[in-house]
PDB file of N, CA and C in Angstrom:
ATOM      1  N   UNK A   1      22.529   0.223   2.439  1.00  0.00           N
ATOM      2  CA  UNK A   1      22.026   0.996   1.313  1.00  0.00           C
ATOM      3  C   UNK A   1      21.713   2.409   1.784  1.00  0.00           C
ATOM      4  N   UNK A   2      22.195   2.872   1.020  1.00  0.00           N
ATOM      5  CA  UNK A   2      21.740   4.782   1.359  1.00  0.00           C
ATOM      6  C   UNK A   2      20.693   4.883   1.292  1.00  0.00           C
ATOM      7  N   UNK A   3      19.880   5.270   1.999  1.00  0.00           N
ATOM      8  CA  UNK A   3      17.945   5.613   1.591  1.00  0.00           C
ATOM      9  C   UNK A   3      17.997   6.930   0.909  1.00  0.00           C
ATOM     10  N   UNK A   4      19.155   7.529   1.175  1.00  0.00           N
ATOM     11  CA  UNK A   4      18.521   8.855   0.822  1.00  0.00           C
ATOM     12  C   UNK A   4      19.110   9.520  -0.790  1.00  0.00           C
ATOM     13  N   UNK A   5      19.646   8.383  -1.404  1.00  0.00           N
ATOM     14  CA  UNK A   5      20.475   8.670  -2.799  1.00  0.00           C
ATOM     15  C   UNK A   5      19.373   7.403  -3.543  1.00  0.00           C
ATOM     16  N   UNK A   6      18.788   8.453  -4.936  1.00  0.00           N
ATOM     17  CA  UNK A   6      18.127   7.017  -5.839  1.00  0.00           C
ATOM     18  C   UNK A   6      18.539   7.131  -7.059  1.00  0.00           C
ATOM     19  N   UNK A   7      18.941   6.541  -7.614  1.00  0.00           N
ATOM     20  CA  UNK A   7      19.007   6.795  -9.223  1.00  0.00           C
ATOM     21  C   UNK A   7      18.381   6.601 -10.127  1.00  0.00           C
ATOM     22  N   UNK A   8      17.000   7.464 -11.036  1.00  0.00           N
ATOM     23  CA  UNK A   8      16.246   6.860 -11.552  1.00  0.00           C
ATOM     24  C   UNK A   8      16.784   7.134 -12.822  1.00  0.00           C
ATOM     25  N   UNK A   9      16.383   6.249 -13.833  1.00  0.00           N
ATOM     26  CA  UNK A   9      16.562   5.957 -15.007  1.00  0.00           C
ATOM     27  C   UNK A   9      15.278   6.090 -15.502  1.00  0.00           C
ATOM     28  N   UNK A  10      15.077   7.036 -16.301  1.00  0.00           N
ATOM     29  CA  UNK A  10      13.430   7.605 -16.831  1.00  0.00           C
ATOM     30  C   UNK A  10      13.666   7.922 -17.840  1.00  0.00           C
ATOM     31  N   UNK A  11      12.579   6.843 -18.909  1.00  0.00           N
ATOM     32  CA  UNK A  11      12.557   7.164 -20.584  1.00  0.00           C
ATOM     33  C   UNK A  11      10.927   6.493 -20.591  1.00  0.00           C
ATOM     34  N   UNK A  12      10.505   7.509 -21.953  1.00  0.00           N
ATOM     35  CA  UNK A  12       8.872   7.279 -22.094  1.00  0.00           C
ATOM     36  C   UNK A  12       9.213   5.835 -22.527  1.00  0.00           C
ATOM     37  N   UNK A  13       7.616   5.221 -22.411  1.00  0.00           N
ATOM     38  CA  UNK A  13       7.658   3.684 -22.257  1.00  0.00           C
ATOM     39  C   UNK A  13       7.909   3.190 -23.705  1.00  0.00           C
ATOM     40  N   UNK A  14       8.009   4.712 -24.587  1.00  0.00           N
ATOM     41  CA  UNK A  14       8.074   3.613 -25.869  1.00  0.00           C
ATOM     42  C   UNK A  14       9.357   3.332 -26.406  1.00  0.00           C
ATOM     43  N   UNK A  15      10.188   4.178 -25.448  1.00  0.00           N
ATOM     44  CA  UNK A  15      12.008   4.069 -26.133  1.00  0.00           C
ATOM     45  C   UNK A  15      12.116   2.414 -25.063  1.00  0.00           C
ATOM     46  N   UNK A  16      11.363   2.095 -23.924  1.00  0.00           N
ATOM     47  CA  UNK A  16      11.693   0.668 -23.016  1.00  0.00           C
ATOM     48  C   UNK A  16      11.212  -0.553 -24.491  1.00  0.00           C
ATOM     49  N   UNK A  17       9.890  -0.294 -24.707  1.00  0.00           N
ATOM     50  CA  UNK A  17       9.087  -0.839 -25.185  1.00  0.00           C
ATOM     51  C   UNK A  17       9.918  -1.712 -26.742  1.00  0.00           C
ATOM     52  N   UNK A  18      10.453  -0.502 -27.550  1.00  0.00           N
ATOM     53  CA  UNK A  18      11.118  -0.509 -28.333  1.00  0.00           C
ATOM     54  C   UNK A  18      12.762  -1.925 -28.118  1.00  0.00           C
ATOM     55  N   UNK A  19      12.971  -1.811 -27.419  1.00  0.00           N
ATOM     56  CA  UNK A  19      13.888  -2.064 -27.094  1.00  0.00           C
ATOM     57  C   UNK A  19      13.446  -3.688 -26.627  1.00  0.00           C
ATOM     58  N   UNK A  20      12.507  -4.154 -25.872  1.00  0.00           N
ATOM     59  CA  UNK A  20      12.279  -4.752 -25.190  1.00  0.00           C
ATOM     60  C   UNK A  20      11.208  -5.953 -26.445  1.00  0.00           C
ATOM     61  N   UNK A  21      10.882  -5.265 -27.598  1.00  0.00           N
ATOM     62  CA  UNK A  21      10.488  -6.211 -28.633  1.00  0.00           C
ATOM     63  C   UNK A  21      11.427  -6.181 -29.866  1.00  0.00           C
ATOM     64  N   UNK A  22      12.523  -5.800 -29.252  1.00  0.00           N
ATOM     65  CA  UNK A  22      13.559  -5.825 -30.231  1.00  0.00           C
ATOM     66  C   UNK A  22      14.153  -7.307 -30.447  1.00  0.00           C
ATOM     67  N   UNK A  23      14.478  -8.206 -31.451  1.00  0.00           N
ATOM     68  CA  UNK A  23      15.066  -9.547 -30.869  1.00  0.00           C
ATOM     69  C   UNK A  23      16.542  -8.827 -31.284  1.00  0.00           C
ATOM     70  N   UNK A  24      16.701  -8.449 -32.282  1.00  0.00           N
ATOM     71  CA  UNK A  24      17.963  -7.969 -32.469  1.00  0.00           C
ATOM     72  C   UNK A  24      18.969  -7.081 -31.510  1.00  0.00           C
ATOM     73  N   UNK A  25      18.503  -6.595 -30.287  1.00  0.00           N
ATOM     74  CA  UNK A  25      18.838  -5.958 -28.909  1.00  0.00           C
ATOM     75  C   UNK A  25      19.259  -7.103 -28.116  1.00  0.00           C
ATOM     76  N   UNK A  26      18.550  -8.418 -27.998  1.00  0.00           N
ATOM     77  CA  UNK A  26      18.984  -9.482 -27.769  1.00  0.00           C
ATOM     78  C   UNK A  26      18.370  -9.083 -26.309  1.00  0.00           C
ATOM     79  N   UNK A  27      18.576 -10.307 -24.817  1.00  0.00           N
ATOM     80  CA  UNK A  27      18.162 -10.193 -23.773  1.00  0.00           C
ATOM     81  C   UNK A  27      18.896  -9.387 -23.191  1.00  0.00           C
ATOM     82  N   UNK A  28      18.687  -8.010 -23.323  1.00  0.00           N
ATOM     83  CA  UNK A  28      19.145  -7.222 -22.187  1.00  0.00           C
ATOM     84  C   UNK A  28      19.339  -6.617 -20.843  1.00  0.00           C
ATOM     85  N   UNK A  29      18.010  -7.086 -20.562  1.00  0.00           N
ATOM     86  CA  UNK A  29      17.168  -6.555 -19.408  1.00  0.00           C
ATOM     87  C   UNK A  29      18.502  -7.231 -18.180  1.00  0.00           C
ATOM     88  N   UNK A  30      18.301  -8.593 -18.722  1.00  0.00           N
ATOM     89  CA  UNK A  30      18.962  -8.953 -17.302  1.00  0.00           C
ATOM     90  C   UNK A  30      20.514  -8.345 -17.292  1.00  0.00           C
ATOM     91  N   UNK A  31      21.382  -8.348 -17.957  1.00  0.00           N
ATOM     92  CA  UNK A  31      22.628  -7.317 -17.993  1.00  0.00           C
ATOM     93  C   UNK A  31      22.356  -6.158 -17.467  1.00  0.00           C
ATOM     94  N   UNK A  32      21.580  -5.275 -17.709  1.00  0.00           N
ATOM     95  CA  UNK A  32      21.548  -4.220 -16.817  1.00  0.00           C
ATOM     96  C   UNK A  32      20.969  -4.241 -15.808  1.00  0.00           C
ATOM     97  N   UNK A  33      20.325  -5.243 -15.356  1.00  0.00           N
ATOM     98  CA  UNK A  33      20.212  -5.596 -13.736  1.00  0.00           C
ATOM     99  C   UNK A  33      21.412  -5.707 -13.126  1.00  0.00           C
ATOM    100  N   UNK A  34      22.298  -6.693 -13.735  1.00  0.00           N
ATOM    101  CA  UNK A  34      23.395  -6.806 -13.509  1.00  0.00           C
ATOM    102  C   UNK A  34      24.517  -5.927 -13.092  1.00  0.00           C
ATOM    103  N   UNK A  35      24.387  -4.829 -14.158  1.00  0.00           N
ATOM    104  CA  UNK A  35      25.211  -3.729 -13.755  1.00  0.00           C
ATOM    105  C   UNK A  35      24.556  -3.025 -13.012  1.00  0.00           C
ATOM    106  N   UNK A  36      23.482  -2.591 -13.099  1.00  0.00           N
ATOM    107  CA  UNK A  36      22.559  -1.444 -12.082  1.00  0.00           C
ATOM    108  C   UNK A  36      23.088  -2.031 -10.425  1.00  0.00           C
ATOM    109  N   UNK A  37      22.595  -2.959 -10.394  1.00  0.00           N
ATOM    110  CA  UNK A  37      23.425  -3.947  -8.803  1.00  0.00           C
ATOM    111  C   UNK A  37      24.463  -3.914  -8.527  1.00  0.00           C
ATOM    112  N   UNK A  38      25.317  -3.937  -9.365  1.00  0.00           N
ATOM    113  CA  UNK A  38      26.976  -3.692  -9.488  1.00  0.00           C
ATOM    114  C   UNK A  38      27.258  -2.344  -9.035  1.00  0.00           C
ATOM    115  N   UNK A  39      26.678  -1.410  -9.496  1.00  0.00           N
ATOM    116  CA  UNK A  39      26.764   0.102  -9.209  1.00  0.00           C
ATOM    117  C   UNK A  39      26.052   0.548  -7.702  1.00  0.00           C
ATOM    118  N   UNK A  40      25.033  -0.545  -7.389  1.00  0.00           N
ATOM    119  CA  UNK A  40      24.003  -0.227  -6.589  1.00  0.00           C
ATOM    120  C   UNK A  40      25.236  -0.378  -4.856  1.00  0.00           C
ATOM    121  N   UNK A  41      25.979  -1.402  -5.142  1.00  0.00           N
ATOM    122  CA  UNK A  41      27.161  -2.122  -4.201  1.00  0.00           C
ATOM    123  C   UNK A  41      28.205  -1.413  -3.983  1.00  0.00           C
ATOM    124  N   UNK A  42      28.810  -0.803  -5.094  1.00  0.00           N
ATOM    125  CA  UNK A  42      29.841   0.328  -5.399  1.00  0.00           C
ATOM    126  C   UNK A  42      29.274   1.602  -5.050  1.00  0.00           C
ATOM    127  N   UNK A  43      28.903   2.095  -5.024  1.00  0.00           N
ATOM    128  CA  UNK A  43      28.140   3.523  -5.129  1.00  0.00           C
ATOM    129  C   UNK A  43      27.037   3.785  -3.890  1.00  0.00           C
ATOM    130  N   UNK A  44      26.501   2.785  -3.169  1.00  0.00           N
ATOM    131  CA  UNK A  44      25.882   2.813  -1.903  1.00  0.00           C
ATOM    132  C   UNK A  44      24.304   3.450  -2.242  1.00  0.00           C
ATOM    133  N   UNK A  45      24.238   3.234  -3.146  1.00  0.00           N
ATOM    134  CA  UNK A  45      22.455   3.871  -3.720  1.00  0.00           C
ATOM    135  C   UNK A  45      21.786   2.665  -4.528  1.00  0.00           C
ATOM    136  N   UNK A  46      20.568   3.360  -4.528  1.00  0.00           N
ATOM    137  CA  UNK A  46      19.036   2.519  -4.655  1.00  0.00           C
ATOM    138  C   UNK A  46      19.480   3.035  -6.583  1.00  0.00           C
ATOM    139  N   UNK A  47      18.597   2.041  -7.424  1.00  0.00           N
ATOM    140  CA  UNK A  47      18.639   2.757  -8.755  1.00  0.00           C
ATOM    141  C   UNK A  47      17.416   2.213  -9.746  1.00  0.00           C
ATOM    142  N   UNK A  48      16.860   2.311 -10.049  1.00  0.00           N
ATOM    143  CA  UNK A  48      15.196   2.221 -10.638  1.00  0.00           C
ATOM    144  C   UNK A  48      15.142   2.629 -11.897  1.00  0.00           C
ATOM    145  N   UNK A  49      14.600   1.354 -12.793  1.00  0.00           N
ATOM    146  CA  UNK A  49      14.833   1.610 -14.390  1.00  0.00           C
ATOM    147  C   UNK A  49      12.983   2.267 -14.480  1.00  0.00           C
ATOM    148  N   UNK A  50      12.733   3.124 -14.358  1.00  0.00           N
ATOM    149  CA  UNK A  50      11.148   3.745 -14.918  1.00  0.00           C
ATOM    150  C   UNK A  50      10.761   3.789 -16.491  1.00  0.00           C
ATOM    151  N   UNK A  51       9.390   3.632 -16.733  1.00  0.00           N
ATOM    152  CA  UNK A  51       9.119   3.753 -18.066  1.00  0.00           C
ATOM    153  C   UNK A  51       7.895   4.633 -17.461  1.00  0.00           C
ATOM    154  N   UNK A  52       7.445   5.797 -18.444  1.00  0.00           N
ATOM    155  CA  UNK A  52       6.816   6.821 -18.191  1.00  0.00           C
ATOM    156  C   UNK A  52       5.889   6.605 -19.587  1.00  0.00           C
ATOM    157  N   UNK A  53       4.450   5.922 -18.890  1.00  0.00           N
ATOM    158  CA  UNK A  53       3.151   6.200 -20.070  1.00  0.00           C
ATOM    159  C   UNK A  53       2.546   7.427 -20.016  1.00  0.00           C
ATOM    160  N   UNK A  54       1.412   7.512 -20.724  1.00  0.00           N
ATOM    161  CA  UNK A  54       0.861   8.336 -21.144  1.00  0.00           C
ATOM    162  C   UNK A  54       1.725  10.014 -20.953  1.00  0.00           C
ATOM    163  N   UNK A  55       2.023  10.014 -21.861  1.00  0.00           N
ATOM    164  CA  UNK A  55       3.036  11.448 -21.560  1.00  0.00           C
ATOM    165  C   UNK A  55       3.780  11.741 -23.053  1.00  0.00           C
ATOM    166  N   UNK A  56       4.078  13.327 -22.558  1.00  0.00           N
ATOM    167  CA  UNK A  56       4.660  13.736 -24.086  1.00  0.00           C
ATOM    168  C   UNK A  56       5.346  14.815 -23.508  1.00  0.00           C
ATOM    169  N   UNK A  57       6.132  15.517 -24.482  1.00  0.00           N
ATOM    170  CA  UNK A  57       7.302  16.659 -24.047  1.00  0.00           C
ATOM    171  C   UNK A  57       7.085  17.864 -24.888  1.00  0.00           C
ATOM    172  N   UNK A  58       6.808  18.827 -24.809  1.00  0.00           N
ATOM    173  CA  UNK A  58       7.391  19.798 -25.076  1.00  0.00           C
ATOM    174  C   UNK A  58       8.767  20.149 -24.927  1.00  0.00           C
ATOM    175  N   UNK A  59       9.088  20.845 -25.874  1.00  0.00           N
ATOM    176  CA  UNK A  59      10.555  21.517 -26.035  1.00  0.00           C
ATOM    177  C   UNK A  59      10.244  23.023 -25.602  1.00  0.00           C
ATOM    178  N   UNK A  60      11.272  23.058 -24.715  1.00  0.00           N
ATOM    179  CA  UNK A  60      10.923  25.012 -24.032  1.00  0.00           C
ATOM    180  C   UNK A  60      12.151  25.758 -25.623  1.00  0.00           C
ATOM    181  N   UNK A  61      11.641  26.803 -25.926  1.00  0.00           N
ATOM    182  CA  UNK A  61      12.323  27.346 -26.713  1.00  0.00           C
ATOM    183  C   UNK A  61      11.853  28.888 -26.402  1.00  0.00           C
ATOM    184  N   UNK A  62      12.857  29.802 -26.910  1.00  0.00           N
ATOM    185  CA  UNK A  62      12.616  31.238 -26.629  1.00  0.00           C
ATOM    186  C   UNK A  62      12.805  31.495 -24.847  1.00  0.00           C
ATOM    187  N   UNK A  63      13.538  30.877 -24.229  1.00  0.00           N
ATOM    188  CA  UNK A  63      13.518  31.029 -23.108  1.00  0.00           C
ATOM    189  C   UNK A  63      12.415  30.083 -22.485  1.00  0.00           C
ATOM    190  N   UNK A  64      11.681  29.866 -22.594  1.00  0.00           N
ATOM    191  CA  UNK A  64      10.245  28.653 -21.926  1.00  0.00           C
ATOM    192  C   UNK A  64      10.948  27.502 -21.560  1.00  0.00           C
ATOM    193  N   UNK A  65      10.819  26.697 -20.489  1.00  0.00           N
ATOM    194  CA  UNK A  65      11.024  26.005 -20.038  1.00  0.00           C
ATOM    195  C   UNK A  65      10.320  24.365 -20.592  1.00  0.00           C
ATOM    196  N   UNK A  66      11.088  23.834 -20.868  1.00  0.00           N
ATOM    197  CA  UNK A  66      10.376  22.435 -20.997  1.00  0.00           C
ATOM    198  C   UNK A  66       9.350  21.726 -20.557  1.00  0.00           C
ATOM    199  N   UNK A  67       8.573  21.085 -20.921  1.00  0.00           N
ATOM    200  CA  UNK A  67       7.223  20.321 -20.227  1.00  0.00           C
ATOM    201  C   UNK A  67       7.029  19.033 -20.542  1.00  0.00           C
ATOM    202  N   UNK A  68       6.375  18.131 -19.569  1.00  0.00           N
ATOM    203  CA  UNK A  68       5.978  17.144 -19.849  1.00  0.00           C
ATOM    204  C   UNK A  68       4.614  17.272 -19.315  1.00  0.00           C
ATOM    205  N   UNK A  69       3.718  16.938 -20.810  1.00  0.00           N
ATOM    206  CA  UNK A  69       2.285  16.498 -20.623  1.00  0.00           C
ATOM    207  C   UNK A  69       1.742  15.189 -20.515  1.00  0.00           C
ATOM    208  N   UNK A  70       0.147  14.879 -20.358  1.00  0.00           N
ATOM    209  CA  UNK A  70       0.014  13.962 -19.920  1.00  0.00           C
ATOM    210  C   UNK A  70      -0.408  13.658 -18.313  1.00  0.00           C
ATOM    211  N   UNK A  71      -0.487  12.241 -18.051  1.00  0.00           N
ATOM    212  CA  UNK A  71      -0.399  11.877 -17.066  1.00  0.00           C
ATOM    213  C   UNK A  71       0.565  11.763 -16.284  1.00  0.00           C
ATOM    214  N   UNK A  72       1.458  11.187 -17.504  1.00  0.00           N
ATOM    215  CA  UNK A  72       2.996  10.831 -16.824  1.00  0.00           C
ATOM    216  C   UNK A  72       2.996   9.626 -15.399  1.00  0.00           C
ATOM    217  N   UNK A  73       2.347   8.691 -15.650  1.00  0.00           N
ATOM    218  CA  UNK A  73       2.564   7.919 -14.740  1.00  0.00           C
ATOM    219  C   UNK A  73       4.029   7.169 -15.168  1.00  0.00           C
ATOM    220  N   UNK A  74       4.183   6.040 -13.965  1.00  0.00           N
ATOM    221  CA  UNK A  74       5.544   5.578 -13.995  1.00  0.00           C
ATOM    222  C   UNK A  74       4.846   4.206 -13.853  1.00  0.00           C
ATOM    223  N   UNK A  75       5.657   3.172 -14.417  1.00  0.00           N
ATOM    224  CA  UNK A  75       5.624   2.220 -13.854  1.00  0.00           C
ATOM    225  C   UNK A  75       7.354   1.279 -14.504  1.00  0.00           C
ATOM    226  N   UNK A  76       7.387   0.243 -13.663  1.00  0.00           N
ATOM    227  CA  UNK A  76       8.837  -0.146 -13.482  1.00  0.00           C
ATOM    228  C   UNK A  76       9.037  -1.002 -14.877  1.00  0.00           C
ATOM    229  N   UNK A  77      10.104  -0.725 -15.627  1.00  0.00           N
ATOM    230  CA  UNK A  77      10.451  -1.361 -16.538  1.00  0.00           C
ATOM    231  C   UNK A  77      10.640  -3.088 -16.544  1.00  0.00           C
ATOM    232  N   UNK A  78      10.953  -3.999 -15.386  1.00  0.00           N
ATOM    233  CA  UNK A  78      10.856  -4.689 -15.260  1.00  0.00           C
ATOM    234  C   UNK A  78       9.108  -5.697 -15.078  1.00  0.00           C
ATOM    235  N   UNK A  79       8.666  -4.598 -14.762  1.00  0.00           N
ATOM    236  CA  UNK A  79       7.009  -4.961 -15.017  1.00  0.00           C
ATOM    237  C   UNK A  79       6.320  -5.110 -15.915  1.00  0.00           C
ATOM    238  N   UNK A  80       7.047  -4.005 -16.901  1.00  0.00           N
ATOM    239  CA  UNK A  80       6.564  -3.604 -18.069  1.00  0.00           C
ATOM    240  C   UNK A  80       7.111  -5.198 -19.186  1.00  0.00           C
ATOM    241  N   UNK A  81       8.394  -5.346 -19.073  1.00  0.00           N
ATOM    242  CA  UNK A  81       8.796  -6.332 -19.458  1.00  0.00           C
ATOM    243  C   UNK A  81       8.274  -7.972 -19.223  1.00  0.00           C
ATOM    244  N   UNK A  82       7.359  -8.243 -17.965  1.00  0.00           N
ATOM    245  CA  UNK A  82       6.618  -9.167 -17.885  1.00  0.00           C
ATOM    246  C   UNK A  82       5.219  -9.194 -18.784  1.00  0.00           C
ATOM    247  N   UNK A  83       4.727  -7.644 -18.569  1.00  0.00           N
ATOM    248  CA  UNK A  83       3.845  -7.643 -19.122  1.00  0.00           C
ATOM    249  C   UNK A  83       3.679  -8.009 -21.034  1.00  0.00           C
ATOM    250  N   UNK A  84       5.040  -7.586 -21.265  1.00  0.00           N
ATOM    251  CA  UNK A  84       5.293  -8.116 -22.566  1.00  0.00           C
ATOM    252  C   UNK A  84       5.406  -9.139 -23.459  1.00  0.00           C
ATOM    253  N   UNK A  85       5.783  -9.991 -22.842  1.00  0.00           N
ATOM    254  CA  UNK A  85       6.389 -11.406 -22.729  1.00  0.00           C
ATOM    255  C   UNK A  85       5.117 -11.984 -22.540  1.00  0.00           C
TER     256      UNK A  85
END
């Protein structure tokens, strides 16, 4: 495994969340384990599904740069998904 290549996958926790009390999304989680591993084998990198609480975005406009407020902690979508269940 490459240590030094990661691929994170970062969306606020409520687009995971959404998704994850969806029944109509059906069991997804484990398919994209599936592929994330698949890619992880092919591609020689680490890859990490994140869900980002407490946090919000600004839009940079007029030249301003974008922001994220908040805490912005992380925690792992697969955690998040136990915690759900």
């Amino acid at each position: 495994m490459n240590k030094e290549l990661t691929l994170v996958v970062l969306a606020p926790d409520e687009y995971w969340r959404r998704y994850l009390q969806n029944k109509s999304a059906g069991d997804w989680l484990p398919e994209i384990k599936k592929i994330s591993n698949t890619l992880k084998e092919e591609l020689n990198i680490d890859i990490i599904l994140l869900a980002m609480t407490d946090s919000g975005f600004k839009m940079g406009l007029e030249g301003r740069p974008a922001r994220l407020t908040g805490k912005c902690d992380l925690v792992s979508v697969e955690t998040m998904a136990l915690a759900i269940k």
